[in-house]
Protein backbone atom coordinates (compact mmCIF):
# COMPACT_ATOMS: atom_id res chain seq x y z
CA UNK A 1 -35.56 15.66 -73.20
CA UNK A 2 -33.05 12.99 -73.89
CA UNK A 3 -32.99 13.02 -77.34
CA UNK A 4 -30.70 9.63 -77.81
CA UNK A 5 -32.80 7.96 -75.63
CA UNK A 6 -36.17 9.08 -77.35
CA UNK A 7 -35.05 8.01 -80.80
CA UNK A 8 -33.43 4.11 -79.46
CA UNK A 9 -37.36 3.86 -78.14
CA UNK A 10 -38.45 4.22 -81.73
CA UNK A 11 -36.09 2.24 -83.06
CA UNK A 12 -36.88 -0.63 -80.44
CA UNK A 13 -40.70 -0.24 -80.61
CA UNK A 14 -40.22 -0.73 -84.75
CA UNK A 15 -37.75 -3.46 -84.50
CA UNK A 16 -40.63 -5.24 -81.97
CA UNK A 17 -42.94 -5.05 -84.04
CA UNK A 18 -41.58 -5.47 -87.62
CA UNK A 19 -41.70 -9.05 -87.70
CA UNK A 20 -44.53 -9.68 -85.93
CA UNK A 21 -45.96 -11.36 -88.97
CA UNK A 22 -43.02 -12.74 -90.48
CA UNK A 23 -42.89 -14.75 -86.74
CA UNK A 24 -46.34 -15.98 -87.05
CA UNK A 25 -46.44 -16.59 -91.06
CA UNK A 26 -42.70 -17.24 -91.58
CA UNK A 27 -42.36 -17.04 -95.23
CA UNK A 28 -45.41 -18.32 -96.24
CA UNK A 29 -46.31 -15.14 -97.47
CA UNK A 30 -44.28 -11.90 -98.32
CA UNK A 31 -46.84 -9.68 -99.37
CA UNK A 32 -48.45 -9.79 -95.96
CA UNK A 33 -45.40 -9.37 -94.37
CA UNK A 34 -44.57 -6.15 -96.31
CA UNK A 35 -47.90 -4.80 -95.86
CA UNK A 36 -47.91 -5.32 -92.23
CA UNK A 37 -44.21 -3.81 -92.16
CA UNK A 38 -46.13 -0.79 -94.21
CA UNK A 39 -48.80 -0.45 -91.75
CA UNK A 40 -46.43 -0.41 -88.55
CA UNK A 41 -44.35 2.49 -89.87
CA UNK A 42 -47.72 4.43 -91.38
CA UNK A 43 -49.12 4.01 -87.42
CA UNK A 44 -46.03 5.28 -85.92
CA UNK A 45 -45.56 8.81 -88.49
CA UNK A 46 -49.50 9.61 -87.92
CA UNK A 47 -48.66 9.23 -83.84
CA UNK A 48 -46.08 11.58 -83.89
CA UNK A 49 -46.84 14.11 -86.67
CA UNK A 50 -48.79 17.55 -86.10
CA UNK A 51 -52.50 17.28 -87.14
CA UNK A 52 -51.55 19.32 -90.20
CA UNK A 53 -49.88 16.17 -91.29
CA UNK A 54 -51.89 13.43 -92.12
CA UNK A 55 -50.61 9.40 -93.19
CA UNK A 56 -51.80 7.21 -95.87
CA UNK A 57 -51.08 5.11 -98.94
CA UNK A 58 -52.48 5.51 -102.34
CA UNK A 59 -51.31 7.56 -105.46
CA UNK A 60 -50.34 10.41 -107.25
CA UNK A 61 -52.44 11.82 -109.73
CA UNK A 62 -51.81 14.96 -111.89
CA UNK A 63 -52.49 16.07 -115.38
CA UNK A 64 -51.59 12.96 -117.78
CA UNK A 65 -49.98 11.59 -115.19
CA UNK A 66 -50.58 8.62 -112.47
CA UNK A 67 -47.83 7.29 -109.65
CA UNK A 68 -47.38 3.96 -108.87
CA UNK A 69 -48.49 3.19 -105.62
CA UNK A 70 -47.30 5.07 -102.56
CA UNK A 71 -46.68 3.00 -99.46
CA UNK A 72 -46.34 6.09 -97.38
CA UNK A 73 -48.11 8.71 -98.43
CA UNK A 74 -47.78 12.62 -96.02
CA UNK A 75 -50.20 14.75 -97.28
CA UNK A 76 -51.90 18.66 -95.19
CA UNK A 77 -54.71 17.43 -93.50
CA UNK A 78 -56.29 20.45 -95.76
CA UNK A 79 -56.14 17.75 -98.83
CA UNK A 80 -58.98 15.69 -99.42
């Protein structure tokens, strides 16, 4: 495997598509432009991750405690 080679495709398939909105929209509006941006890169991990892994956004919520909100969230597919 050519590692180099593998890892330029991923950064040219991102670049390709990270502005996909922003191309159609322009700046119109940024919150659909980061969302979409959010959305590509969530896509991509759950392609390339073992099953074990799965992708998501949301928060974190423990005793007394609540996150903000997580763009990217990797929790075990075990989780629910």
């Amino acid at each position: 495997m050519n590692v180099p080679a593998y890892y330029k495709s991923l950064t040219e398939e991102l670049e390709s598509l990270k502005d996909r909105v922003r191309n159609f929209i322009a700046d119109v509006h940024w919150l659909t432009d980061g969302e979409w941006k959010e959305s590509v890169l969530r896509t991509m991990l759950a392609r390339r991750l073992p099953d074990t892994v799965k992708v998501g956004r949301g928060f974190i919520i423990s005793e007394g405690l609540t996150s903000t909100q997580c763009d990217v969230l990797l929790y075990k597919s075990s989780t629910s």
